[in-house]
N, C-alpha and C. Protein backbone atom coordinates (compact mmCIF):
# COMPACT_ATOMS: atom_id res chain seq x y z
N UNK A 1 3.10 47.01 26.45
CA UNK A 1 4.04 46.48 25.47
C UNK A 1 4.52 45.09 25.88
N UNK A 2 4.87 44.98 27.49
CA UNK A 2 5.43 43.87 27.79
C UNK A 2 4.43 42.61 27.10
N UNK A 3 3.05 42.67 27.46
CA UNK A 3 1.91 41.65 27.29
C UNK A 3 1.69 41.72 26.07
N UNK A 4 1.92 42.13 25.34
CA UNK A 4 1.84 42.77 23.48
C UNK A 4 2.75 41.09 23.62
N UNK A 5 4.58 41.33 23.56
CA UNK A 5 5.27 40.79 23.41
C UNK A 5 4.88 38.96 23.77
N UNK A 6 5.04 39.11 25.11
CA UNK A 6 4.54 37.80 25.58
C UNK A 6 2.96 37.13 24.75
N UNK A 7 2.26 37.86 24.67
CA UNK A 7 1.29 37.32 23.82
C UNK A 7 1.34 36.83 22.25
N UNK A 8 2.59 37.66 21.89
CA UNK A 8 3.14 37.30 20.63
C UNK A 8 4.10 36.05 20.31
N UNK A 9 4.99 35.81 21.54
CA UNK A 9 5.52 34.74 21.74
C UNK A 9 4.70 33.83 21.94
N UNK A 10 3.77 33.50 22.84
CA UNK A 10 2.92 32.15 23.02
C UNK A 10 2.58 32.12 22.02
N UNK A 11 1.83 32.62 21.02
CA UNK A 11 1.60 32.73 19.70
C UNK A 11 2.30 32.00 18.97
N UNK A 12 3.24 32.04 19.08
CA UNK A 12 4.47 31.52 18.28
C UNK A 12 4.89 30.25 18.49
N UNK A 13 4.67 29.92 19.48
CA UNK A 13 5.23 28.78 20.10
C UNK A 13 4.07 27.65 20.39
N UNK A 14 2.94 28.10 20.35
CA UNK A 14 1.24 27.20 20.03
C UNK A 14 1.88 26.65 18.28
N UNK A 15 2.07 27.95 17.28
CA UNK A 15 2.04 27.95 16.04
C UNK A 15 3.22 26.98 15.28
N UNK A 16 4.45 26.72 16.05
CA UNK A 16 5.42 26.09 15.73
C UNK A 16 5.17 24.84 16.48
N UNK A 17 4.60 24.32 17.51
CA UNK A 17 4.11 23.28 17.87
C UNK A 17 3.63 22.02 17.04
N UNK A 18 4.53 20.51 17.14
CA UNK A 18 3.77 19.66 16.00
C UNK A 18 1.87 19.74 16.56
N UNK A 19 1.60 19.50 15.50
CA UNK A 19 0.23 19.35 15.37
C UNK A 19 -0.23 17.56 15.17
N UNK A 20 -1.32 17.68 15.03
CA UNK A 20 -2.14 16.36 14.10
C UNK A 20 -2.55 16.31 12.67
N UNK A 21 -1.28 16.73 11.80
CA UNK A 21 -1.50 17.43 10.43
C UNK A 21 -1.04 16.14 10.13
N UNK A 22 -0.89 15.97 8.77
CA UNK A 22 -0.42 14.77 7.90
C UNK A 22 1.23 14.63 7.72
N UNK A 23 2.17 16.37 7.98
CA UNK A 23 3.05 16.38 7.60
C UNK A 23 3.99 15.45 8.97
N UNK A 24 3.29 14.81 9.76
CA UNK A 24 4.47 13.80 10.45
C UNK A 24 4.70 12.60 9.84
N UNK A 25 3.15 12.33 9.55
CA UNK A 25 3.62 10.54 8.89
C UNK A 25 3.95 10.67 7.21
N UNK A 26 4.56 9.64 6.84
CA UNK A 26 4.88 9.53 5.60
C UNK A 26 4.17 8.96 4.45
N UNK A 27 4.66 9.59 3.45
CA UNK A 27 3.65 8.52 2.49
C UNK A 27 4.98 8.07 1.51
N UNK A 28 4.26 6.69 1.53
CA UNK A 28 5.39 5.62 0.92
C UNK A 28 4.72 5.18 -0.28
N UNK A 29 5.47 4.89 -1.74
CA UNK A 29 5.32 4.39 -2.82
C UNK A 29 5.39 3.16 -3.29
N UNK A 30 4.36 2.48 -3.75
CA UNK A 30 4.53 0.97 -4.27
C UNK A 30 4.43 1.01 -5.79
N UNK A 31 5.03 0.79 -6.40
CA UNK A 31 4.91 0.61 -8.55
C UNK A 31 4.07 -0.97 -8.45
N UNK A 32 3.08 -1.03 -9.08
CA UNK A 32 2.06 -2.63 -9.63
C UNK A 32 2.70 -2.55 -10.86
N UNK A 33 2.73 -3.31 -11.18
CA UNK A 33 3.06 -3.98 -12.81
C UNK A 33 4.73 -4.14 -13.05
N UNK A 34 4.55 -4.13 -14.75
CA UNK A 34 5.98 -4.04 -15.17
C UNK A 34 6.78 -5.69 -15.21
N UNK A 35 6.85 -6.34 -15.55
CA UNK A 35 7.27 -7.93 -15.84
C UNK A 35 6.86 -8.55 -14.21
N UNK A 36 5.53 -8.13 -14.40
CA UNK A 36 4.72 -8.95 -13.16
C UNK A 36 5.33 -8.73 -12.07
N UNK A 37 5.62 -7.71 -11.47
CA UNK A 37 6.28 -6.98 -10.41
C UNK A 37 5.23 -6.10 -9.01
N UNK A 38 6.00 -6.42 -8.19
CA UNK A 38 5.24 -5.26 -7.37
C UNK A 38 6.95 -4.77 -6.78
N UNK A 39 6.97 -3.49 -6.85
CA UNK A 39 8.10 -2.80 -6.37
C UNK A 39 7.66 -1.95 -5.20
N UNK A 40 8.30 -1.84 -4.00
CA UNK A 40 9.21 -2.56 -3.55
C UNK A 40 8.29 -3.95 -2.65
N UNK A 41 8.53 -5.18 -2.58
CA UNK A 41 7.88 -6.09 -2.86
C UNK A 41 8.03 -6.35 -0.90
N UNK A 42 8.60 -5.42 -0.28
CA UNK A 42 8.62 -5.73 1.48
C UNK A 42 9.11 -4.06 1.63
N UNK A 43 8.26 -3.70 2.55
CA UNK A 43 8.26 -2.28 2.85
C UNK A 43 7.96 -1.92 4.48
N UNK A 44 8.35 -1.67 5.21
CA UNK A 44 8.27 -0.98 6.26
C UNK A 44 7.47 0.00 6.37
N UNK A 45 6.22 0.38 7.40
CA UNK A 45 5.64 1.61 7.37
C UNK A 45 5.36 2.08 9.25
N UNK A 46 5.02 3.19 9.40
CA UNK A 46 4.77 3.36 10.49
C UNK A 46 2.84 3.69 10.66
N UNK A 47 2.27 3.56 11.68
CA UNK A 47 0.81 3.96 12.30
C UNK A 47 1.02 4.86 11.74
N UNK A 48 0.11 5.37 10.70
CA UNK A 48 -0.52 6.79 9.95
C UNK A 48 0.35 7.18 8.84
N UNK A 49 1.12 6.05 8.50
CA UNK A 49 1.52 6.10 7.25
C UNK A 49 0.69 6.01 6.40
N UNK A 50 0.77 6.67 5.06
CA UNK A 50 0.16 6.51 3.88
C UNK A 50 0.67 5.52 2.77
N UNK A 51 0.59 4.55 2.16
CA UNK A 51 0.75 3.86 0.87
C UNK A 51 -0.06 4.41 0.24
N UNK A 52 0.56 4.60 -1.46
CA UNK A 52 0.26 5.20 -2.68
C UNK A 52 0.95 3.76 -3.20
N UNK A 53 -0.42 2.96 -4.13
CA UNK A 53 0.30 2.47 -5.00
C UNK A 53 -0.47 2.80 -6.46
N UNK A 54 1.07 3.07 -7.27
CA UNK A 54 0.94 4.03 -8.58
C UNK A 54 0.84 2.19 -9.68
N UNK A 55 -0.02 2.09 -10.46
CA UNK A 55 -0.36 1.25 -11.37
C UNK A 55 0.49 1.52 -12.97
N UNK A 56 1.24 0.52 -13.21
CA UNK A 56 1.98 1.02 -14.51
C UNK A 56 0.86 0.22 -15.72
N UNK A 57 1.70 0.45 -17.22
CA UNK A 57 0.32 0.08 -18.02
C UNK A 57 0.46 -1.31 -18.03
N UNK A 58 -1.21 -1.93 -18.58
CA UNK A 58 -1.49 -3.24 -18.26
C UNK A 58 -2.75 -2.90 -17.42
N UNK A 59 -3.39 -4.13 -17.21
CA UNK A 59 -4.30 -4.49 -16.31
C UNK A 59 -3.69 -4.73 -14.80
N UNK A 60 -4.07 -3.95 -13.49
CA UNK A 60 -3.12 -4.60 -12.28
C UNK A 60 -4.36 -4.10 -11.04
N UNK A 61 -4.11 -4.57 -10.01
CA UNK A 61 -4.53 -4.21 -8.93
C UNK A 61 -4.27 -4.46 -7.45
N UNK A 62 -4.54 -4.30 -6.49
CA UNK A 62 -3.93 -4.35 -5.43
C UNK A 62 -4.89 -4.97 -4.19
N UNK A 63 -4.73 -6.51 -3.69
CA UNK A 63 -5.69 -7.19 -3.02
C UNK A 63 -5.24 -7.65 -1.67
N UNK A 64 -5.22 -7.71 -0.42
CA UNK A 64 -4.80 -8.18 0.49
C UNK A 64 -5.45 -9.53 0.78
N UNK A 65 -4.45 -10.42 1.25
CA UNK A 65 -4.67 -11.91 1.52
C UNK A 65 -4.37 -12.33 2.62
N UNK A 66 -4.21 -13.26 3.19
CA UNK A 66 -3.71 -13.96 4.32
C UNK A 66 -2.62 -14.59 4.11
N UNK A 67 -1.83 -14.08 5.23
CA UNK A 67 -0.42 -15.40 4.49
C UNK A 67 -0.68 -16.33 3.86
N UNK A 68 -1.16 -17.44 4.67
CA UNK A 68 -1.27 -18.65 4.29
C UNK A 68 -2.50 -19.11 3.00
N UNK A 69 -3.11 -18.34 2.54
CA UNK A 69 -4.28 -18.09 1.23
C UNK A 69 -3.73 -17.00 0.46
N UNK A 70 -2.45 -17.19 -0.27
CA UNK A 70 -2.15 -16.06 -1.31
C UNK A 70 -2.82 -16.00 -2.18
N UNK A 71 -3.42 -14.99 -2.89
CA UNK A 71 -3.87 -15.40 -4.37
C UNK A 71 -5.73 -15.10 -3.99
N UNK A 72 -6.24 -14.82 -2.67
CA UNK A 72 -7.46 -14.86 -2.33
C UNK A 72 -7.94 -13.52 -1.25
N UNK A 73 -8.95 -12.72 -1.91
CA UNK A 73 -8.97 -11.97 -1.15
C UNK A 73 -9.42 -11.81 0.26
N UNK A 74 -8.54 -11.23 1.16
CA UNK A 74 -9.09 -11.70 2.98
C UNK A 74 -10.40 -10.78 3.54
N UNK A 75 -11.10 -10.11 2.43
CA UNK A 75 -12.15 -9.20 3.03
C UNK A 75 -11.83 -7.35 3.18
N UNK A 76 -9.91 -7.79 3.36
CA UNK A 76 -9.24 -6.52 3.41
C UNK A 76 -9.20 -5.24 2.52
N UNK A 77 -8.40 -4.65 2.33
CA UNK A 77 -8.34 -3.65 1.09
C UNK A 77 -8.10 -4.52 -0.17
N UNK A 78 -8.68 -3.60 -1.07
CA UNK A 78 -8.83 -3.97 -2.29
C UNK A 78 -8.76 -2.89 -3.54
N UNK A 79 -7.98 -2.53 -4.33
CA UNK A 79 -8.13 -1.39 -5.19
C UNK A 79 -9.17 -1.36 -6.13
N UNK A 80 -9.61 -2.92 -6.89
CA UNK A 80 -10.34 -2.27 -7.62
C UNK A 80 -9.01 -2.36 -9.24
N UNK A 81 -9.98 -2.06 -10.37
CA UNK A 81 -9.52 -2.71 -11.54
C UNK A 81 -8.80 -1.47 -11.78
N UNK A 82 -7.46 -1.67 -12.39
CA UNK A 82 -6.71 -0.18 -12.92
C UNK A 82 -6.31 -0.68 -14.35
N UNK A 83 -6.71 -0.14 -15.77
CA UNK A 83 -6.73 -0.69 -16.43
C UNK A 83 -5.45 1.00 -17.16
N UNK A 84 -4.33 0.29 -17.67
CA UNK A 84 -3.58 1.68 -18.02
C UNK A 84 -3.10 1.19 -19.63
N UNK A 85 -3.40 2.44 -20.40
CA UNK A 85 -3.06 2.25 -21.89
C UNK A 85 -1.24 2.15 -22.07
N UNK A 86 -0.40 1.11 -22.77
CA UNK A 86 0.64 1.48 -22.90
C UNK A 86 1.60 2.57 -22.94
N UNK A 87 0.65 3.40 -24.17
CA UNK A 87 1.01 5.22 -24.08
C UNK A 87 0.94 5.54 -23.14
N UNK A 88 0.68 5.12 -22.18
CA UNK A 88 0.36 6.52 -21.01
C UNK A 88 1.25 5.83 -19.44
N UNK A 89 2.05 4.93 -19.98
CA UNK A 89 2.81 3.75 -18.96
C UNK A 89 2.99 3.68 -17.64
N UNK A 90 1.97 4.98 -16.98
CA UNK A 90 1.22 5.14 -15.17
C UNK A 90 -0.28 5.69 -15.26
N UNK A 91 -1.08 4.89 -14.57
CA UNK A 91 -2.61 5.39 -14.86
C UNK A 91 -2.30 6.89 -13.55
N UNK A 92 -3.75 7.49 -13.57
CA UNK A 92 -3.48 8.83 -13.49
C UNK A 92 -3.72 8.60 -12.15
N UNK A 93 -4.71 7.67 -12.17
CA UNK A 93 -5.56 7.21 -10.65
C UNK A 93 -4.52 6.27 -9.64
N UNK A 94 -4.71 6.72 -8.43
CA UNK A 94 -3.05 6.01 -7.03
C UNK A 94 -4.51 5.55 -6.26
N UNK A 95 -4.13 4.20 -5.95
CA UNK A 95 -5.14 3.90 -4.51
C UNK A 95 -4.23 4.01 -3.61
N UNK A 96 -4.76 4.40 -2.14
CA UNK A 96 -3.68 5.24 -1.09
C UNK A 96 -4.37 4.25 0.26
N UNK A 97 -3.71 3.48 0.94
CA UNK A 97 -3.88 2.96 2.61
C UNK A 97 -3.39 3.44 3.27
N UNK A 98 -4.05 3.71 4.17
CA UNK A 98 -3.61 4.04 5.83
C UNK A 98 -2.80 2.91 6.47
N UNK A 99 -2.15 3.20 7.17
CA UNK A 99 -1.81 1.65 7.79
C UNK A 99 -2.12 1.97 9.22
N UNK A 100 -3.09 1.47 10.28
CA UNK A 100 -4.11 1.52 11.47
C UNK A 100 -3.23 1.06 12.45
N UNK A 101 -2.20 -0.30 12.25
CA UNK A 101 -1.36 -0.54 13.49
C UNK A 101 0.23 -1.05 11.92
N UNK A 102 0.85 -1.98 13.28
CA UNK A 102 1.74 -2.49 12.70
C UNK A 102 1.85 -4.19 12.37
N UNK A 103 0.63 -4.44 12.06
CA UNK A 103 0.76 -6.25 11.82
C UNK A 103 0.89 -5.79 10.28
N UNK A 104 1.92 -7.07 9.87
CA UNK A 104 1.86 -7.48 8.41
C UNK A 104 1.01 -7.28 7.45
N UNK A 105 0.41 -6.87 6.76
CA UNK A 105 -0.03 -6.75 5.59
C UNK A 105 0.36 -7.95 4.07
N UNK A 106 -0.04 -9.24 3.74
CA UNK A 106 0.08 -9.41 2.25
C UNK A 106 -0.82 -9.27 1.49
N UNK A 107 -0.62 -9.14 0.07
CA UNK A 107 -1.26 -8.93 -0.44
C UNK A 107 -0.36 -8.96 -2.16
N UNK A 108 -1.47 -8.65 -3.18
CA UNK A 108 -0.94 -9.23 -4.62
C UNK A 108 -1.48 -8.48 -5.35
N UNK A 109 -1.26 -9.01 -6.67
CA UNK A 109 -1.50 -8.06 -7.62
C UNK A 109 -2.85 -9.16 -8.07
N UNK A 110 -4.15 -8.73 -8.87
CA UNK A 110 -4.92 -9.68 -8.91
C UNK A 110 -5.20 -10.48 -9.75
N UNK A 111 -5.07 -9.07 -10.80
CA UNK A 111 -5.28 -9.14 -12.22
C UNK A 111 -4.63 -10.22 -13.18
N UNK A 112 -5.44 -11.03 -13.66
CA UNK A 112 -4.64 -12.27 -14.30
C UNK A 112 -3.94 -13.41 -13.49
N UNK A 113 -3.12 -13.91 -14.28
CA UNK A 113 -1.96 -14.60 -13.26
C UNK A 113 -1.09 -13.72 -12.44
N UNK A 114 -0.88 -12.47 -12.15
CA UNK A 114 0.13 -11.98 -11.53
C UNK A 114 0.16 -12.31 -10.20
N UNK A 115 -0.84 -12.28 -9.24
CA UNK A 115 -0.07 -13.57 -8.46
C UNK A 115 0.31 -14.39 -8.61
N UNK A 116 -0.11 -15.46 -9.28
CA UNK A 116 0.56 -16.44 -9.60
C UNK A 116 1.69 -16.58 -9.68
N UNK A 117 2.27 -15.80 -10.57
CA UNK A 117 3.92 -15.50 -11.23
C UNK A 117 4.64 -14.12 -10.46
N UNK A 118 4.23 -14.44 -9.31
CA UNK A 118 5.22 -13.88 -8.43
C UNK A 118 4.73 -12.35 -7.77
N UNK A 119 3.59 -11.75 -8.40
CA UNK A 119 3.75 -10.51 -8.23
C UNK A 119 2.89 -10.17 -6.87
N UNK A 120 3.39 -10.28 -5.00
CA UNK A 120 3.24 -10.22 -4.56
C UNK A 120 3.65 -9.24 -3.72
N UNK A 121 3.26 -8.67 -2.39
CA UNK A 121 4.34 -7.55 -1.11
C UNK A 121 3.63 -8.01 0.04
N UNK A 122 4.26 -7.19 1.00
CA UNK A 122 4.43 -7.49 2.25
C UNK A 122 4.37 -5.85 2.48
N UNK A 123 3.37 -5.95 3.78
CA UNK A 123 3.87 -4.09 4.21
C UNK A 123 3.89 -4.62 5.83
N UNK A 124 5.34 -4.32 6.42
CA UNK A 124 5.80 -4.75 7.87
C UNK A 124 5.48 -5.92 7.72
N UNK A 125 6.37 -6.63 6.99
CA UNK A 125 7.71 -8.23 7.36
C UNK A 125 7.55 -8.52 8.47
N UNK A 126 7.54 -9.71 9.08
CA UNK A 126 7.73 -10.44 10.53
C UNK A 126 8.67 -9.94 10.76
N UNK A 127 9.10 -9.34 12.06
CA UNK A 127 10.70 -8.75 12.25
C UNK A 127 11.56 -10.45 12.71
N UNK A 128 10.97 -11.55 13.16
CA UNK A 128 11.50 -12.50 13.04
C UNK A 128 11.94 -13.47 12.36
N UNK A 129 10.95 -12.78 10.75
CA UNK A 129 11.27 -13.98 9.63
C UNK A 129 10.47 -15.02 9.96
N UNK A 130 9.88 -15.23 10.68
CA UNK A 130 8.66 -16.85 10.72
C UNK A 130 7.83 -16.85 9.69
N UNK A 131 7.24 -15.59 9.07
CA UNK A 131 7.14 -15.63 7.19
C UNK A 131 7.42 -14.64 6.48
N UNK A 132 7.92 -14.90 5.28
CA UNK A 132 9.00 -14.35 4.58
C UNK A 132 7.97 -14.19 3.11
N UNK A 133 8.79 -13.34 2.22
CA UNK A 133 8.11 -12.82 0.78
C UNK A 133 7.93 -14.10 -0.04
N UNK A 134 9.43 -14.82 0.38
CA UNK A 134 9.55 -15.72 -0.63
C UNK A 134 8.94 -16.96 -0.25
N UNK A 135 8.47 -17.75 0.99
CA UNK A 135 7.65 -18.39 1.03
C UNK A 135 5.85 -17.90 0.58
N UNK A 136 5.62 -16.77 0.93
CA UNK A 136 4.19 -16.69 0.20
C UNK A 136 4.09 -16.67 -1.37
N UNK A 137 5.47 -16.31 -1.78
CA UNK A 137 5.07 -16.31 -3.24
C UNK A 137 5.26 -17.57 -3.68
N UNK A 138 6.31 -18.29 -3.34
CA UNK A 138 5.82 -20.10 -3.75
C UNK A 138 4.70 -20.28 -3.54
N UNK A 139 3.80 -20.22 -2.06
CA UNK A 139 2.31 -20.45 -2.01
C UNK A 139 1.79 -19.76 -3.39
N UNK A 140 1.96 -18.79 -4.06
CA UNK A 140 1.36 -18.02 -4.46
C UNK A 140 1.47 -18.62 -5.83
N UNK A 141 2.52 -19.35 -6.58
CA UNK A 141 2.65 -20.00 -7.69
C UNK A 141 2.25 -21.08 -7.72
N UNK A 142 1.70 -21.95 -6.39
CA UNK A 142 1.18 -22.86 -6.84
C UNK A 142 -0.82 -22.82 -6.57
N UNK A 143 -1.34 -21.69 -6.93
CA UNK A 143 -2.25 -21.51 -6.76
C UNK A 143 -2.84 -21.52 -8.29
N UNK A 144 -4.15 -22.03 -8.42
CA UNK A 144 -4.75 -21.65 -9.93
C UNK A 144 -5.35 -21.05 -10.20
N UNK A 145 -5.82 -19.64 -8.99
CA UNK A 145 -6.73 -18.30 -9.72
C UNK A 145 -6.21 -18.09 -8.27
N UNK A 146 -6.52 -16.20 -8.86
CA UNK A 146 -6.43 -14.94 -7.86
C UNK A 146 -7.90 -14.44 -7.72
N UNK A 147 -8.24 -14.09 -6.19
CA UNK A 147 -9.72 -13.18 -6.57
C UNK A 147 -9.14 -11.79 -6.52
N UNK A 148 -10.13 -10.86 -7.61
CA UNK A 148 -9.73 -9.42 -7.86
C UNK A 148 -10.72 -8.68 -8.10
N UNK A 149 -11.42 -8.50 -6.43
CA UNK A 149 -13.14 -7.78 -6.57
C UNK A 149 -12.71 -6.56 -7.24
N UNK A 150 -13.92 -6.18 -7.99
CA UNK A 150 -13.67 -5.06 -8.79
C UNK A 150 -14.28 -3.56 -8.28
N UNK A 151 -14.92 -3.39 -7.43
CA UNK A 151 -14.70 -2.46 -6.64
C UNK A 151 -13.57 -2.07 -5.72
N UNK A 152 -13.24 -0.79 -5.24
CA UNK A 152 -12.15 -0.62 -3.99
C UNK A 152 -13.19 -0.59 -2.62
N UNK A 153 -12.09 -1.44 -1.69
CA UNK A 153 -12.19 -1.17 -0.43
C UNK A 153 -11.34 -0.65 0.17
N UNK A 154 -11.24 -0.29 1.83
CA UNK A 154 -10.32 -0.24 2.71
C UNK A 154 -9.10 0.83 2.11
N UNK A 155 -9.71 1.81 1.25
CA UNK A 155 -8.48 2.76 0.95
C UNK A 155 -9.70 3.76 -0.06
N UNK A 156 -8.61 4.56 -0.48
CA UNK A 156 -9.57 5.92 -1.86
C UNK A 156 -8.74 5.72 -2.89
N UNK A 157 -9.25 6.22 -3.80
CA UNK A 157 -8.74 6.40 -4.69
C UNK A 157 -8.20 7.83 -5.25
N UNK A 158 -7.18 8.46 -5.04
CA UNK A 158 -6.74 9.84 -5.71
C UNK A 158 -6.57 9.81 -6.92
């Protein structure tokens, strides 16, 4: 009985143990669209965080750049064209990133002018501020095209 018990406890205590499941890291939400918006437009994430960004209606997509080349894609992730009917004012389809370490991330919306006119983010901000949202998006308005490969990279699509 004693070894019954004790075997039931280790049991228990393997079983309540964190694991390498998904339920430690988080998954964080970005909204594309909407009066040329990316919400929330500077976001904090941790190693093995998930980003979900949900596409409202309109044409929008999601491209990573280099600071200093807003508006151009850096080779990085890329969603890919999300094209959403007014009626239906969130497409059904979320492209989802991992985030691998903690350097900065920018990146824009592609589709059309929306970089252009502001619709840029940041995932992990300089914690010093040496660049900021609002200097890339000036870069980003004075640019005269966005690239917006039309395949996805560097993420899935759910």
């Amino acid at each position: 009985m004693r070894f019954a018990v004790t075997a039931l406890l280790a049991a228990t205590v393997v079983m309540a143990s964190p694991g390498d499941d998904d339920d430690y890291y988080q998954t964080r939400t970005v909204w594309v669209g909407g009066d040329n918006k990316i919400s929330p437009q500077e976001l904090w994430a941790d190693v093995g965080d998930k980003i979900e960004f949900h596409f409202l209606s309109g044409l929008h997509s999601v491209v990573e750049a280099n600071y200093y080349d807003p508006c151009q894609h850096n080779g990085g992730f890329a969603s890919g064209h999300f094209s959403t009917d007014e009626s239906d004012h969130q497409n059904a389809d979320v492209f989802v990133i991992e985030i691998v370490d903690d350097s900065p991330l920018w990146y824009y919306d592609g589709a059309g002018r929306e970089c252009m006119d502001g619709a840029v983010g940041v995932i992990n901000p300089p914690s010093d501020r040496s660049r900021t949202i609002e200097v890339f998006k000036r870069g980003a308005s004075v640019e005269s095209r966005s690239t917006n490969p039309s395949d996805h990279q560097g993420g899935s699509i759910i």
